[in-house]
C-alpha atoms as a PDB file:
ATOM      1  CA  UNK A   1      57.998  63.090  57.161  1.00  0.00           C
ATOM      2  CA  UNK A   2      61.429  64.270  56.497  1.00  0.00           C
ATOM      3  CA  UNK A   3      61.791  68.183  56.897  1.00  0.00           C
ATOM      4  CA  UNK A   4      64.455  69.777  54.535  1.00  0.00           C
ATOM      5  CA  UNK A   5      65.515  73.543  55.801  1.00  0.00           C
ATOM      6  CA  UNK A   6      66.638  75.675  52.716  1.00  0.00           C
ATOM      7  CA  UNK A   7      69.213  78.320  53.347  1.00  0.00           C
ATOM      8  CA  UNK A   8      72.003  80.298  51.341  1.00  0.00           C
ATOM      9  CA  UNK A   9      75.040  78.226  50.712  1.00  0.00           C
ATOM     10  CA  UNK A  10      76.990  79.673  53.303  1.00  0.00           C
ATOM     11  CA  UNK A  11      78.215  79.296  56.924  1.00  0.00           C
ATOM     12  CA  UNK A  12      75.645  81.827  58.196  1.00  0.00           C
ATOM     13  CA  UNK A  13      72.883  79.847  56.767  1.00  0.00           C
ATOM     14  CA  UNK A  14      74.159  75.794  57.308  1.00  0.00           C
ATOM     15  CA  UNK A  15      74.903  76.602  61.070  1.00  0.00           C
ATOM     16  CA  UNK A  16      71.719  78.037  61.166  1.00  0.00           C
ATOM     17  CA  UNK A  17      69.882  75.148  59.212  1.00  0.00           C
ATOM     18  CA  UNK A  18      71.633  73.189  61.454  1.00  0.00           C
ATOM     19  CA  UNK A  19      70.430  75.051  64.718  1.00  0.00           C
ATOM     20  CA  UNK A  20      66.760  74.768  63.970  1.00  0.00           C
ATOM     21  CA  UNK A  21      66.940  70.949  63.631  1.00  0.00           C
ATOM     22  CA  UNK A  22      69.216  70.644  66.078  1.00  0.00           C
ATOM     23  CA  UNK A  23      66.346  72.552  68.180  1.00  0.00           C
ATOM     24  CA  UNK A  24      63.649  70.804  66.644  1.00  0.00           C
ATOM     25  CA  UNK A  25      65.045  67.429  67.936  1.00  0.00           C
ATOM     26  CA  UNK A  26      65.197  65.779  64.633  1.00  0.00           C
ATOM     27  CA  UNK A  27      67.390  62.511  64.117  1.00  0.00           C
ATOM     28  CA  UNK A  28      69.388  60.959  61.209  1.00  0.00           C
ATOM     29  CA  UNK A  29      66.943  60.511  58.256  1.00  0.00           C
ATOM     30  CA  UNK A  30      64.658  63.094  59.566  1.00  0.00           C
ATOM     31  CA  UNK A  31      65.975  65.890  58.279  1.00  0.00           C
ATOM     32  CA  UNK A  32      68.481  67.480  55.604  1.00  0.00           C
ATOM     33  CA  UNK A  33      69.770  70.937  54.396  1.00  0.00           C
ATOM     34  CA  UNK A  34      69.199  72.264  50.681  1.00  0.00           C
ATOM     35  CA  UNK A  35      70.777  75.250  49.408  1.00  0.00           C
ATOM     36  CA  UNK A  36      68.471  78.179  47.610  1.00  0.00           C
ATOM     37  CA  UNK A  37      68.869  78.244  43.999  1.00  0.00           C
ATOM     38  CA  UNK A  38      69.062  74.814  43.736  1.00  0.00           C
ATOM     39  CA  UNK A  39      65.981  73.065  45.586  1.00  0.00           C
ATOM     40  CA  UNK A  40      65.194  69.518  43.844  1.00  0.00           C
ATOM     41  CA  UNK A  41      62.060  68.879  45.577  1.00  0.00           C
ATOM     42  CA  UNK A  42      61.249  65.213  46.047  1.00  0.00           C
ATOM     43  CA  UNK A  43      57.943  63.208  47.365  1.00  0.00           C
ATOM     44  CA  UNK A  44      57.094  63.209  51.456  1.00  0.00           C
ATOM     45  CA  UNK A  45      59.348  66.020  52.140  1.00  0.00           C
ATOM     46  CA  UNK A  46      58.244  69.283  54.425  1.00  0.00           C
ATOM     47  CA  UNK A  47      60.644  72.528  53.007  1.00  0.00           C
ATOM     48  CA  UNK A  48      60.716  75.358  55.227  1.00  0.00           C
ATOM     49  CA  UNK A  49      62.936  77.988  54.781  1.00  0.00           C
ATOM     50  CA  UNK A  50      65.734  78.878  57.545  1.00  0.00           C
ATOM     51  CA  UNK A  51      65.758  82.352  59.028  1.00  0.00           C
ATOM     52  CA  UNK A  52      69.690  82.950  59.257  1.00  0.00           C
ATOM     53  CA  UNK A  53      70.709  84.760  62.208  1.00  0.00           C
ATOM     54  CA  UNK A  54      74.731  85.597  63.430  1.00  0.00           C
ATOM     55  CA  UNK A  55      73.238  84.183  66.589  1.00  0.00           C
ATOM     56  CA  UNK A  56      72.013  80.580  65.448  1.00  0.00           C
ATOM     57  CA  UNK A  57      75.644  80.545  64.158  1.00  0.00           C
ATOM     58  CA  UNK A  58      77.620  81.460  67.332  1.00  0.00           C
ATOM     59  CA  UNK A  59      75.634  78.976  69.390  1.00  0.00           C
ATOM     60  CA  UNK A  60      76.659  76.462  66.762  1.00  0.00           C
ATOM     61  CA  UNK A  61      79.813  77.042  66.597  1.00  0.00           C
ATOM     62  CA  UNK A  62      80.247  77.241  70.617  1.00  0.00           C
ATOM     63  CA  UNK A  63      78.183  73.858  70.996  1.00  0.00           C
ATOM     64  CA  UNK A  64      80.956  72.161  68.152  1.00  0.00           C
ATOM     65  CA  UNK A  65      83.768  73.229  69.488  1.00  0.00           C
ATOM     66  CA  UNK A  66      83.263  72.673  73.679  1.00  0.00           C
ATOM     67  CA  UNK A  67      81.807  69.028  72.730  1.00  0.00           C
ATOM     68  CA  UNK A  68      83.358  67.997  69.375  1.00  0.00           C
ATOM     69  CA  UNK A  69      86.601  69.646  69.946  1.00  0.00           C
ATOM     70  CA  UNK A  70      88.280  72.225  67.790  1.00  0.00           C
ATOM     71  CA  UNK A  71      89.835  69.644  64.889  1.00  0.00           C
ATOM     72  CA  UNK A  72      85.864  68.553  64.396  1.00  0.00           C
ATOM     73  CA  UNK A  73      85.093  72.311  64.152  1.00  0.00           C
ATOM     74  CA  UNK A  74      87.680  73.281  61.563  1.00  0.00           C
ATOM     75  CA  UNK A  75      86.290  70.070  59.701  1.00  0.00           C
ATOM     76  CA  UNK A  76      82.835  70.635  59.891  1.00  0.00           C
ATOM     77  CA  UNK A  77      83.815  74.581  59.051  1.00  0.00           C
ATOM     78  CA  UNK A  78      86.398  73.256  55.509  1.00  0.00           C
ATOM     79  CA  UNK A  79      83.164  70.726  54.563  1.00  0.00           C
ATOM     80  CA  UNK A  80      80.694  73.669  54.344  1.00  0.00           C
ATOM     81  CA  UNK A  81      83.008  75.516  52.175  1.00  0.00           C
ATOM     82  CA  UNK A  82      83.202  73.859  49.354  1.00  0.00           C
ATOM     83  CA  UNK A  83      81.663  73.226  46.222  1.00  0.00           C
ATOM     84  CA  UNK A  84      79.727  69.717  47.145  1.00  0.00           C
ATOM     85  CA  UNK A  85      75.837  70.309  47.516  1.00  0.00           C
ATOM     86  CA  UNK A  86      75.231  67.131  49.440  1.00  0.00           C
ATOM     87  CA  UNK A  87      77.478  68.554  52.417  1.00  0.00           C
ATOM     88  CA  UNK A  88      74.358  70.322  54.362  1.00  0.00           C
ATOM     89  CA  UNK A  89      72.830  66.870  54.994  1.00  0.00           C
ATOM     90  CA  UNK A  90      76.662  65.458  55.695  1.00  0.00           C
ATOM     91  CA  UNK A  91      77.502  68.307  58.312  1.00  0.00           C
ATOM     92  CA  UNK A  92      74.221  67.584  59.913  1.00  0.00           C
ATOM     93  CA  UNK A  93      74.309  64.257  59.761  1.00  0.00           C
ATOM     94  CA  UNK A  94      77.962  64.188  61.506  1.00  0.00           C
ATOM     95  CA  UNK A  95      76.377  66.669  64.266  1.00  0.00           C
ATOM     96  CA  UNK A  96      73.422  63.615  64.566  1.00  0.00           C
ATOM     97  CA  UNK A  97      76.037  61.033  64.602  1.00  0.00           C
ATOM     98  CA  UNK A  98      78.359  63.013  67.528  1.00  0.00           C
ATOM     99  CA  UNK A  99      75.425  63.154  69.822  1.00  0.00           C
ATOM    100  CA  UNK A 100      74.763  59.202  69.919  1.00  0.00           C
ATOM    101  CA  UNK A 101      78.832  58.642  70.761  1.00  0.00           C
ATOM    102  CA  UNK A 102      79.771  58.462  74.434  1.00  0.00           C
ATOM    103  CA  UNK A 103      82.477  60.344  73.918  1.00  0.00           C
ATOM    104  CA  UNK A 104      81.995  63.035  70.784  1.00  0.00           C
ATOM    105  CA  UNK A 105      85.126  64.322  70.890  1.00  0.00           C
ATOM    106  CA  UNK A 106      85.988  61.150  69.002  1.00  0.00           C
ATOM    107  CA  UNK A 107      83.336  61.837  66.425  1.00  0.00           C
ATOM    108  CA  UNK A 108      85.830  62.513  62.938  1.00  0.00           C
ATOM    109  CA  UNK A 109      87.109  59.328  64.191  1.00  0.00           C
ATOM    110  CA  UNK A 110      83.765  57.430  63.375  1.00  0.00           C
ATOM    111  CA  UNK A 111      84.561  56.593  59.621  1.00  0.00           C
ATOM    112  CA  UNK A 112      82.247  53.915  59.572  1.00  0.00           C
ATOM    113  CA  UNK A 113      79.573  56.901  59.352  1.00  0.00           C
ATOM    114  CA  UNK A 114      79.155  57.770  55.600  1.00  0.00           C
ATOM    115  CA  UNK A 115      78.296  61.429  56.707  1.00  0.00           C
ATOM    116  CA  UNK A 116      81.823  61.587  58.700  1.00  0.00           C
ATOM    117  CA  UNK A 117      83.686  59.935  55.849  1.00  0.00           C
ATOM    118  CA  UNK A 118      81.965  62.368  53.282  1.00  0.00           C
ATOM    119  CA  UNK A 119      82.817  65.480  55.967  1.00  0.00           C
ATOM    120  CA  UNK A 120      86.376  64.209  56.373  1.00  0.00           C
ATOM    121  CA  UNK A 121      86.927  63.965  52.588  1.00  0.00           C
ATOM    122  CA  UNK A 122      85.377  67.635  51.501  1.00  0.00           C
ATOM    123  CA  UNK A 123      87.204  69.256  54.498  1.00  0.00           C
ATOM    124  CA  UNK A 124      90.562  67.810  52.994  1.00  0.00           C
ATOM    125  CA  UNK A 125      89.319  68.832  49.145  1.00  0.00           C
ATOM    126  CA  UNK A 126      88.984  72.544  50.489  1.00  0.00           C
ATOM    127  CA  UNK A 127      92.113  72.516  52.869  1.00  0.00           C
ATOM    128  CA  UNK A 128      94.509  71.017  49.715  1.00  0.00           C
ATOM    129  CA  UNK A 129      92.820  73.707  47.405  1.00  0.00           C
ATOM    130  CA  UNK A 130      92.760  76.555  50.162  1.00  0.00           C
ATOM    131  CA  UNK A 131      96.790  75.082  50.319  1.00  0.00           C
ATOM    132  CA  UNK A 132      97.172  75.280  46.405  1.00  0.00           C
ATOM    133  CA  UNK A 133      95.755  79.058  46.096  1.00  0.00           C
ATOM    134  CA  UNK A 134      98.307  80.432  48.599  1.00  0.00           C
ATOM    135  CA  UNK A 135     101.042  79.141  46.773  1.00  0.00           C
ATOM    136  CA  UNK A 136      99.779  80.123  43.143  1.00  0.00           C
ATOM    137  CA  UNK A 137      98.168  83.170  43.691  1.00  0.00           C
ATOM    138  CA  UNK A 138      99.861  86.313  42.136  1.00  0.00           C
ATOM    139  CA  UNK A 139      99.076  90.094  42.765  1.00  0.00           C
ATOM    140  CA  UNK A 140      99.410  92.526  39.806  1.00  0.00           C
ATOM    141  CA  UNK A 141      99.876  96.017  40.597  1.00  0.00           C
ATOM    142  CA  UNK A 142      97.244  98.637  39.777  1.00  0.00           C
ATOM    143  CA  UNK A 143      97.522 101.758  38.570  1.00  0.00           C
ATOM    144  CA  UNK A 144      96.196 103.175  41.769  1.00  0.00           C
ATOM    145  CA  UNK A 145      99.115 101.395  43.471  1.00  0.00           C
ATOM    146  CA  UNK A 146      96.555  98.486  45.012  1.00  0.00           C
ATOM    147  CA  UNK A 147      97.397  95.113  44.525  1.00  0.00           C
ATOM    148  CA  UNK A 148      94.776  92.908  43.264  1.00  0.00           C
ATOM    149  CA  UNK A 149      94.427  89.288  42.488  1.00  0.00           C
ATOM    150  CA  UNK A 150      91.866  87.129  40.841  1.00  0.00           C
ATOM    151  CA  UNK A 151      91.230  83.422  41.322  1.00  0.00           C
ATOM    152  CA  UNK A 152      88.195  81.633  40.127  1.00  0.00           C
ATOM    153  CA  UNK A 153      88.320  78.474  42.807  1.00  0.00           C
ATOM    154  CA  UNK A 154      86.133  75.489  42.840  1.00  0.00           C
ATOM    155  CA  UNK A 155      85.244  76.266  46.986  1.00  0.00           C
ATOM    156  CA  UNK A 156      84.555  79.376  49.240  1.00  0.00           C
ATOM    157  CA  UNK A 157      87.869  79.803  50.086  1.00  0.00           C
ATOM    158  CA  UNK A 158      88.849  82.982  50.522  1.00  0.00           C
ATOM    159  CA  UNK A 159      88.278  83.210  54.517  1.00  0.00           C
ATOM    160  CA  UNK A 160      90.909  80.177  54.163  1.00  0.00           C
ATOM    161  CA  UNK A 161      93.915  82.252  52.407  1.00  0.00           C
ATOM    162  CA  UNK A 162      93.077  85.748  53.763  1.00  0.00           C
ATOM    163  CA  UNK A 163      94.625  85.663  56.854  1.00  0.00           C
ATOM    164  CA  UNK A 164      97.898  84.376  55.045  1.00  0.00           C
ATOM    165  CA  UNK A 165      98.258  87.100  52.923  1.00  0.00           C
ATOM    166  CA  UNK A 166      97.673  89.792  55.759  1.00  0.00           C
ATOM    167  CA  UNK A 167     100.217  88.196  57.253  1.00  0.00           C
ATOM    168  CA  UNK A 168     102.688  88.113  54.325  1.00  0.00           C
ATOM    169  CA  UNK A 169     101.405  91.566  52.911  1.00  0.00           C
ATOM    170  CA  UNK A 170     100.394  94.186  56.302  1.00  0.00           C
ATOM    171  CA  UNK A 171     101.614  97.339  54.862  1.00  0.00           C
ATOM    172  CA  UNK A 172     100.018  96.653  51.534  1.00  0.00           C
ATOM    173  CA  UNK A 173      96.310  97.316  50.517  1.00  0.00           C
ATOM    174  CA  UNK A 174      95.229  94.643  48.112  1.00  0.00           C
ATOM    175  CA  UNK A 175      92.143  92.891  47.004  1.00  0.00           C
ATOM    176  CA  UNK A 176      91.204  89.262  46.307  1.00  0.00           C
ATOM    177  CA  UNK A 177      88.365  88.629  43.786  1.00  0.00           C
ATOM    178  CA  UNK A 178      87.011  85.549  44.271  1.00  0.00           C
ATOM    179  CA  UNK A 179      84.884  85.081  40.592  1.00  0.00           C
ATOM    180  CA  UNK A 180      83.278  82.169  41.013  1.00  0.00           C
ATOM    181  CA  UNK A 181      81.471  83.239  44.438  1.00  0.00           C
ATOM    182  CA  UNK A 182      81.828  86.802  43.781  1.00  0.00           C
ATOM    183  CA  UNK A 183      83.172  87.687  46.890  1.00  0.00           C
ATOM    184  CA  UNK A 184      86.160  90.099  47.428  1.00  0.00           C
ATOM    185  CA  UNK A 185      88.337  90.496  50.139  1.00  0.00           C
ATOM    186  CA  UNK A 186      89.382  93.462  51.422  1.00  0.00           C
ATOM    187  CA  UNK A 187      93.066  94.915  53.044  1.00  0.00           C
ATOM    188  CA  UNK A 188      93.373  98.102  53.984  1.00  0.00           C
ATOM    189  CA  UNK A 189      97.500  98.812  55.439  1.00  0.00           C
ATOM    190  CA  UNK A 190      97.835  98.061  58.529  1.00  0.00           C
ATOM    191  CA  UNK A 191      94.493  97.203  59.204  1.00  0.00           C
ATOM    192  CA  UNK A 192      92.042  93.258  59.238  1.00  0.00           C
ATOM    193  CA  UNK A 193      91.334  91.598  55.977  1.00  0.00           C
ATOM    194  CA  UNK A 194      87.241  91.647  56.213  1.00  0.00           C
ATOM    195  CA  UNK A 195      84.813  89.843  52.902  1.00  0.00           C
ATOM    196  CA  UNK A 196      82.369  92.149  51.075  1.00  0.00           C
ATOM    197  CA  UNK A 197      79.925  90.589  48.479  1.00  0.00           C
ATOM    198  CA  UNK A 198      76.836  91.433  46.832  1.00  0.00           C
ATOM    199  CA  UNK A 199      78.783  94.113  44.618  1.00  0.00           C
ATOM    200  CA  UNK A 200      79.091  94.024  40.966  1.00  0.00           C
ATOM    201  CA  UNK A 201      83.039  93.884  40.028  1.00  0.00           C
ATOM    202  CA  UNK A 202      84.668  96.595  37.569  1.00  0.00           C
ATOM    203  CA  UNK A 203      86.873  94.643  35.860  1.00  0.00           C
ATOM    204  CA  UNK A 204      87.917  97.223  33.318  1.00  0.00           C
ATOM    205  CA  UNK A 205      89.177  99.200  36.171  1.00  0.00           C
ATOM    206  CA  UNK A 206      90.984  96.143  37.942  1.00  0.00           C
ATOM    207  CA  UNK A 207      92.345  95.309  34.565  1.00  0.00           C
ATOM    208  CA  UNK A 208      94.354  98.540  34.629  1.00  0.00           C
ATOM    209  CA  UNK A 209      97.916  98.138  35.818  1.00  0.00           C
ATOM    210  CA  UNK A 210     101.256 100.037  36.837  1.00  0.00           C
ATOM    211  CA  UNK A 211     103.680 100.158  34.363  1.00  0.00           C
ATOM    212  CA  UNK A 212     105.730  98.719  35.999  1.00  0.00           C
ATOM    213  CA  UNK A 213     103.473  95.960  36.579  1.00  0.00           C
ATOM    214  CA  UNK A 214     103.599  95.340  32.584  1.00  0.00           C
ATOM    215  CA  UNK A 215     107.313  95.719  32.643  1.00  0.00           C
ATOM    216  CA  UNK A 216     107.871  93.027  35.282  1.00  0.00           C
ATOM    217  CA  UNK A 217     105.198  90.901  33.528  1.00  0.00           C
ATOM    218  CA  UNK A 218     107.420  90.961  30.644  1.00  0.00           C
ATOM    219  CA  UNK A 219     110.409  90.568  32.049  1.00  0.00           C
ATOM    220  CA  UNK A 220     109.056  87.435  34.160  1.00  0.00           C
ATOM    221  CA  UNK A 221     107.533  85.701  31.231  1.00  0.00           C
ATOM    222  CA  UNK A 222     110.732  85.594  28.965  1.00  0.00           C
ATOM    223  CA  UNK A 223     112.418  84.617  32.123  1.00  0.00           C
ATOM    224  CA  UNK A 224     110.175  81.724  31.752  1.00  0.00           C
ATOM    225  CA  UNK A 225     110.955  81.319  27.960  1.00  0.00           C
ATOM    226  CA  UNK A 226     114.434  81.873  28.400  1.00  0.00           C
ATOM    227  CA  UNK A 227     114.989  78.705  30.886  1.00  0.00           C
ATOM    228  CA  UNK A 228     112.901  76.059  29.416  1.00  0.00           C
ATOM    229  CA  UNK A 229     114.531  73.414  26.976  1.00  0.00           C
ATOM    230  CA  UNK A 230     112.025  72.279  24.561  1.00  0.00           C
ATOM    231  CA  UNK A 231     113.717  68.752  24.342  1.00  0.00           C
ATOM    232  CA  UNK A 232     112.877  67.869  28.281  1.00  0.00           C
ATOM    233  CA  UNK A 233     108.817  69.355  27.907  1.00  0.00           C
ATOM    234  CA  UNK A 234     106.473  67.261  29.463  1.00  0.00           C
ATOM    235  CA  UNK A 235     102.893  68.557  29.108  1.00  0.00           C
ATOM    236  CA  UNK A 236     101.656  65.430  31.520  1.00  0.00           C
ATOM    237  CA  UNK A 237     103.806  66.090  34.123  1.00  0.00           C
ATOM    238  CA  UNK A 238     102.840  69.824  34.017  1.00  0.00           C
ATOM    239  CA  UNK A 239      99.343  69.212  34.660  1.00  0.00           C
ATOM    240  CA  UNK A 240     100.454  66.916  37.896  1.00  0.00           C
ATOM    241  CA  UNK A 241     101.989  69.900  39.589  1.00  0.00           C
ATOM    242  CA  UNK A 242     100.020  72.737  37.992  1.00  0.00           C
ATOM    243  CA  UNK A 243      96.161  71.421  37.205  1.00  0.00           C
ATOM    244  CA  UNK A 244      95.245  73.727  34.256  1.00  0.00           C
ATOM    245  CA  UNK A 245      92.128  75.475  35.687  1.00  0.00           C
ATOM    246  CA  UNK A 246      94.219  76.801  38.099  1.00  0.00           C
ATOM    247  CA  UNK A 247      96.456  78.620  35.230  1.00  0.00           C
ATOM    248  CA  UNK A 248      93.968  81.097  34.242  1.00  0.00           C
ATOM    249  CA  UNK A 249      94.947  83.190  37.274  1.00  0.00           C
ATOM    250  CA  UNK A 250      98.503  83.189  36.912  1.00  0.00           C
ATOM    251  CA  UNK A 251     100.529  85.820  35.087  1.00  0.00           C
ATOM    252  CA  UNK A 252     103.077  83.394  33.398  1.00  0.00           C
ATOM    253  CA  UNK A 253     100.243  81.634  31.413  1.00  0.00           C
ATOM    254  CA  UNK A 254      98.283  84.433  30.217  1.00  0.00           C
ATOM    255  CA  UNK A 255      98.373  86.184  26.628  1.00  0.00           C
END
């Protein structure tokens, strides 16, 4: 009988799915991940939920990288961030396939493997969007002097751009709302970026901004209006470089 651990749909709780099966000894077609929330129960299936511990995930991640290697790791770390909820059973099933190789360093090499192929092509999904956000994100001023930013992305990426902007921005405090996920991250000056979730967003007060936040707005936007040429418009080729859910969070397309 297949056994299918449920956990949150997070790193904390697929490492630690993965740990107890890994511990249990189970094989390719033995066992699978499903994410809380979203259970579809099917016929000759044992559920048991995972107890998620920091510790399950540490030994996970310390087993991946000293025998898979540190490009598997980063793979197997993009794949559980994003949006796909078959990528529990491809994550462990990639773990399943390493451990039959002679060499598992090689294992993102395997492509024949349909849960390597699958991990190779959501790690690349969340890398190009994780890519995407850093170069379209934009911070307004708040009246409090923070800088915030909203994005609404499609994966958990915001332990992907973080470390950018703490890099780009040290002596600033800002925040970065993720609103699909709900998660914020957090600057303080001079200080590490850390995550907080499980808080219920203000968004009147993060709606408030600097004046001259507004003016700059202003100014940038009929900068915008100023250099386009109506005659040389195309709306198709737009949407190649700029997809339009991604325009919601950026100043020079909103009202």
């Amino acid at each position: 009988m297949q056994k299918i651990y449920v956990c949150h749909d997070d790193i904390t709780g697929i490492f630690s799915a993965v740990y107890d099966a890994w511990k249990e000894r189970r094989e390719t077609g033995d066992a699978g991940i499903a994410f809380k929330g979203s259970v579809e129960q099917k016929l000759f299936c044992e559920y048991t939920e995972c107890e998620e511990r920091e510790e399950k995930v540490i030994a996970v991640e310390k087993m991946i990288k000293n025998h898979l290697g540190m490009d598997a790791y980063w793979k197997l770390y993009h794949a559980a961030l994003s949006s796909d909820p078959a990528k529990g059973d491809a994550i462990l099933g990639t773990m399943f396939a390493a451990r039959r190789l002679k060499d598992s360093t090689r294992i993102m090499e395997n492509l024949t493997s349909p849960s390597v192929e699958k991990v190779f092509a959501l790690s690349r999904k969340v890398s190009n969007e994780a890519h995407y956000f850093k170069e379209f994100l934009r911070f307004k001023e708040l009246e409090s002097g923070i800088l915030f930013a909203r994005i609404d992305p499609k994966s958990q990426i915001l332990a992907c751009i973080a470390p950018h902007f703490a890099d780009r921005l040290p002596l600033e405090n800002w925040l970065i709302f993720d609103g699909t996920h709900e998660v914020f991250a957090v600057h303080e000056a001079r200080k590490s970026w850390f995550l907080i979730s499980g808080i219920e967003a203000d968004m009147e007060i993060l709606e408030r901004l600097s004046e001259s936040e507004m003016e700059i707005q202003k100014l940038w936007k009929g900068f915008f209006e100023s250099i386009s040429i109506n005659e040389r418009e195309s709306y198709e080729r737009q949407r190649q470089h700029l997809p339009i859910w991604y325009r919601k969070n950026i100043v020079e397309f909103q009202n």
